[in-house]
C-alpha atoms as a PDB file:
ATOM      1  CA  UNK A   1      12.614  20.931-268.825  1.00  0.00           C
ATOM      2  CA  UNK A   2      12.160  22.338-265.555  1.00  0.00           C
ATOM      3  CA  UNK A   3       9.640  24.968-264.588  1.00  0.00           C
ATOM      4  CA  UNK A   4      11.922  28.211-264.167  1.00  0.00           C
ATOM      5  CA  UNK A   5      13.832  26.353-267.456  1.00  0.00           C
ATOM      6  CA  UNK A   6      10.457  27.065-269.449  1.00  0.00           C
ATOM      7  CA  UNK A   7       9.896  30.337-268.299  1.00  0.00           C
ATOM      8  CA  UNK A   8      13.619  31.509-268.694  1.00  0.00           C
ATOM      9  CA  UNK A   9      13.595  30.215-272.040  1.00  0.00           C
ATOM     10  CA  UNK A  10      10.102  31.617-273.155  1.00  0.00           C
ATOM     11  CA  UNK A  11      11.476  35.122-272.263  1.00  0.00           C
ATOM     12  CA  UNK A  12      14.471  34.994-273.801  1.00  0.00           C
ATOM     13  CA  UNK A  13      12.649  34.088-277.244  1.00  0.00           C
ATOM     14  CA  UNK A  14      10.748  36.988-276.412  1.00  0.00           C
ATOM     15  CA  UNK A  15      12.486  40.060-275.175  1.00  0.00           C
ATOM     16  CA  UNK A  16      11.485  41.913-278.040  1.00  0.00           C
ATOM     17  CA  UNK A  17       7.982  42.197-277.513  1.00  0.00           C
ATOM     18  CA  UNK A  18       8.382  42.006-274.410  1.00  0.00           C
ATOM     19  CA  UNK A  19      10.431  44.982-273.797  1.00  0.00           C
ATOM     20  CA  UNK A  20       7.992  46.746-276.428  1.00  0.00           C
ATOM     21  CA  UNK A  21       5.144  45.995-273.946  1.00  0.00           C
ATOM     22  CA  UNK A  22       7.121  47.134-270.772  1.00  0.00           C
ATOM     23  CA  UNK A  23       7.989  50.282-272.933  1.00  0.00           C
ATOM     24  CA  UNK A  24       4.202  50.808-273.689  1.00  0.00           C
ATOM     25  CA  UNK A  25       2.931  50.524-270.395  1.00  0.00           C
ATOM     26  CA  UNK A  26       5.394  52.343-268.699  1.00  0.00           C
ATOM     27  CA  UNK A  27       4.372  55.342-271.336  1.00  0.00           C
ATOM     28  CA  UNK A  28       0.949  54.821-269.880  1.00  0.00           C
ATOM     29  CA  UNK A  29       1.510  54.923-266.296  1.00  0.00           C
ATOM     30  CA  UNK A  30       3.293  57.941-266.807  1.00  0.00           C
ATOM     31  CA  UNK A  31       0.969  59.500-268.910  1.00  0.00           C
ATOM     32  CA  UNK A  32      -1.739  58.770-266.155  1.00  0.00           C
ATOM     33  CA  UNK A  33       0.623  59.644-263.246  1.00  0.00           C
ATOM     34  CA  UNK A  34       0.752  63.015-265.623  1.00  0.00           C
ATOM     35  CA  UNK A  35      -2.531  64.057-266.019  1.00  0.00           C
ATOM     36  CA  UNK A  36      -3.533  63.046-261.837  1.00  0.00           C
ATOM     37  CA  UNK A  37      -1.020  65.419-261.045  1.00  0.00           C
ATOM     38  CA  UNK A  38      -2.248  67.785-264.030  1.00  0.00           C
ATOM     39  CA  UNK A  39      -5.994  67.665-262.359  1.00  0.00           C
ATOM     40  CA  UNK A  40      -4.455  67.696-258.527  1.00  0.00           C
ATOM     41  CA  UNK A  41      -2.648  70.660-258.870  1.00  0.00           C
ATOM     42  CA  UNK A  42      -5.399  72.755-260.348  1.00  0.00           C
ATOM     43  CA  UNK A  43      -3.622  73.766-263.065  1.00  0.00           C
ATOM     44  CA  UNK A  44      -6.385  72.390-265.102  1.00  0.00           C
ATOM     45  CA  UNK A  45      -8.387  75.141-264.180  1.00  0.00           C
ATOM     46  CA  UNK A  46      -5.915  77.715-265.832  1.00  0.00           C
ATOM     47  CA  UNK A  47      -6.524  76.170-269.350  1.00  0.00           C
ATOM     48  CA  UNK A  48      -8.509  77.705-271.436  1.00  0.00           C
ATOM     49  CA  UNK A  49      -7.763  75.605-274.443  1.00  0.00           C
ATOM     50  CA  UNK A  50     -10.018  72.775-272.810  1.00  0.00           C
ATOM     51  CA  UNK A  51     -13.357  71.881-274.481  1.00  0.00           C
ATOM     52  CA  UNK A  52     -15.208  73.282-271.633  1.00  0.00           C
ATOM     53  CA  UNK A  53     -13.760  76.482-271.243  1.00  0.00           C
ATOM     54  CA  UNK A  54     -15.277  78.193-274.100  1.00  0.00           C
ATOM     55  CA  UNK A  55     -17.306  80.820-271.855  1.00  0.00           C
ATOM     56  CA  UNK A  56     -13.745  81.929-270.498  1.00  0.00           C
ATOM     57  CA  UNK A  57     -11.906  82.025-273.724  1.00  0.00           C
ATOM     58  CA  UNK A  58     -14.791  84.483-275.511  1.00  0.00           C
ATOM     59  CA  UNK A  59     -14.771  86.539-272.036  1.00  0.00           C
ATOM     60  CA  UNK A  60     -10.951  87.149-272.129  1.00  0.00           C
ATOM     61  CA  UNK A  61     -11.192  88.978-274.918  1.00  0.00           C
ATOM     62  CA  UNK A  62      -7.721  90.383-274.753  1.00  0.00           C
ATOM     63  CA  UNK A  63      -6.401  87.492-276.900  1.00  0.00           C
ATOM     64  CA  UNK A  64      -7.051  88.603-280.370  1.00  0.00           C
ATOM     65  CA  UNK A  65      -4.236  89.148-282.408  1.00  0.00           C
ATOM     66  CA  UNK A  66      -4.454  91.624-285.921  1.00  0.00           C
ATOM     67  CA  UNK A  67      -3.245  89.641-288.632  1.00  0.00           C
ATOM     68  CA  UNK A  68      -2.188  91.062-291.964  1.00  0.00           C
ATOM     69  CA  UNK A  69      -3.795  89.538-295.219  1.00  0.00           C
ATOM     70  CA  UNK A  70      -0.573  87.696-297.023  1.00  0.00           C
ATOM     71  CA  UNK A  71      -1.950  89.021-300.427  1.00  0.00           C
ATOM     72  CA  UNK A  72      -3.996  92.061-299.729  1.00  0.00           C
ATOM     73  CA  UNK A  73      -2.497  95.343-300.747  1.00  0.00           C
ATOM     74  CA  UNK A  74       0.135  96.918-299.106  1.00  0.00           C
ATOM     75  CA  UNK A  75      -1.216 101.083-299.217  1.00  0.00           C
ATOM     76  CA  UNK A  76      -0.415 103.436-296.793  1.00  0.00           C
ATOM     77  CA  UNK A  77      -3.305 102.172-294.198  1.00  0.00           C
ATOM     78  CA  UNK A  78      -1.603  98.711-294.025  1.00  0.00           C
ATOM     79  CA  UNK A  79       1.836  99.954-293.100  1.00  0.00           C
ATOM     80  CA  UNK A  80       0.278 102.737-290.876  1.00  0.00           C
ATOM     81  CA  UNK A  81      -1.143 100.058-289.042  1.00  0.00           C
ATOM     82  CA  UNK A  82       1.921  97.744-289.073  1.00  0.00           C
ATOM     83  CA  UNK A  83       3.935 101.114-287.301  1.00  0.00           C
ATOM     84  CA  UNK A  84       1.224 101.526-284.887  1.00  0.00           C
ATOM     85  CA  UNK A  85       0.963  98.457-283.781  1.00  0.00           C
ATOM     86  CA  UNK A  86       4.748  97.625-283.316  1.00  0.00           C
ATOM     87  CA  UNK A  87       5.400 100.731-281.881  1.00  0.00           C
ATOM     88  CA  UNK A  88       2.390  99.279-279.213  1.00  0.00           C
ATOM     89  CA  UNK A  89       4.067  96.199-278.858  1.00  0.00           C
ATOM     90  CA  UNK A  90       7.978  97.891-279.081  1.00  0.00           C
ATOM     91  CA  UNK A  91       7.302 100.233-276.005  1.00  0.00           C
ATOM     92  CA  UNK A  92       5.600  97.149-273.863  1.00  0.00           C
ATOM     93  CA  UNK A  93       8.533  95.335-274.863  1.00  0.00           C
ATOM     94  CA  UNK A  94      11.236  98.575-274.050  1.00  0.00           C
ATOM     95  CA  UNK A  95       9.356  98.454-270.626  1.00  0.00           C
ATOM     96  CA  UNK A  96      10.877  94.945-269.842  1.00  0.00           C
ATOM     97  CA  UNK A  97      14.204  96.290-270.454  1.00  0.00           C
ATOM     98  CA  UNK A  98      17.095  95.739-273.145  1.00  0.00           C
ATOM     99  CA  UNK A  99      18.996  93.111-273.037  1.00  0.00           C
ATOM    100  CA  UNK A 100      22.606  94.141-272.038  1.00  0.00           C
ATOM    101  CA  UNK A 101      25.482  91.481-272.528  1.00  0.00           C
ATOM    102  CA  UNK A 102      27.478  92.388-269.213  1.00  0.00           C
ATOM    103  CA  UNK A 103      24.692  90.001-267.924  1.00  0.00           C
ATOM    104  CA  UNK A 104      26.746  87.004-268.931  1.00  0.00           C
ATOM    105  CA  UNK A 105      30.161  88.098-268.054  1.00  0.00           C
ATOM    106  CA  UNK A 106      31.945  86.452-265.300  1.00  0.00           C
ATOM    107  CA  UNK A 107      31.959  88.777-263.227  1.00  0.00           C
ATOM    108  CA  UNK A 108      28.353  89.652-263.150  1.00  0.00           C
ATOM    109  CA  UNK A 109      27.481  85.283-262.982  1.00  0.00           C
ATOM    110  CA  UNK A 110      30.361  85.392-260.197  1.00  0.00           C
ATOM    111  CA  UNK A 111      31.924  82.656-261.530  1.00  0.00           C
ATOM    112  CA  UNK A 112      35.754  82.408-262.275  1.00  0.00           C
ATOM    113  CA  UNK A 113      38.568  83.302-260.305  1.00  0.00           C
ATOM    114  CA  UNK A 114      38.030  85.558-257.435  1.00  0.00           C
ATOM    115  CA  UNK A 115      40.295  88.565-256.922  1.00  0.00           C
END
């Protein structure tokens, strides 16, 4: 058997794995393509959740979020606090404004037939 005969044959038997490996390290060269433009773009630097960043992370300070104990006891304290603090996050939401469905009419998208 020929040269290009052997070779044609010993990827045909092989496709498979083969296509398996192609599959693989086209995942990496993504994944690397990814992450250079990742670093490039400086948008590393607006991750906090990196190893390095834990200076940042404890000087933000605005992140905590109150949690409610699952199987504390629910007395007047715990659901004053509950009101308070979704009226808090109600009126930062209210400031956004509602949600009206006119938005998605056709006539608002200007889409459909034009009068």
């Amino acid at each position: 058997m020929s040269g290009p005969g052997r070779l044609i044959t010993f990827f045909t038997e092989r496709r498979i794995v083969l296509g398996i490996v192609g599959a693989v390290l086209i995942a990496l060269i993504m994944t690397v393509i990814g992450l250079k433009l990742y670093d490039l773009d400086d948008v590393s630097r607006l991750d906090v959740s990196l190893p390095n960043r834990e200076d940042i992370r404890s000087s933000e300070g605005g992140n905590e979020v109150q949690k409610f104990d699952s199987t504390g006891l629910l007395d007047e304290k715990a659901i004053a606090d509950f009101q308070a603090l979704f009226k808090k996050n109600r009126t930062a939401l209210d400031t956004l404004g509602k949600f009206d469905g006119d938005a998605l009419n056709s006539d608002s998208l200007q889409i459909g037939p034009n009068e």
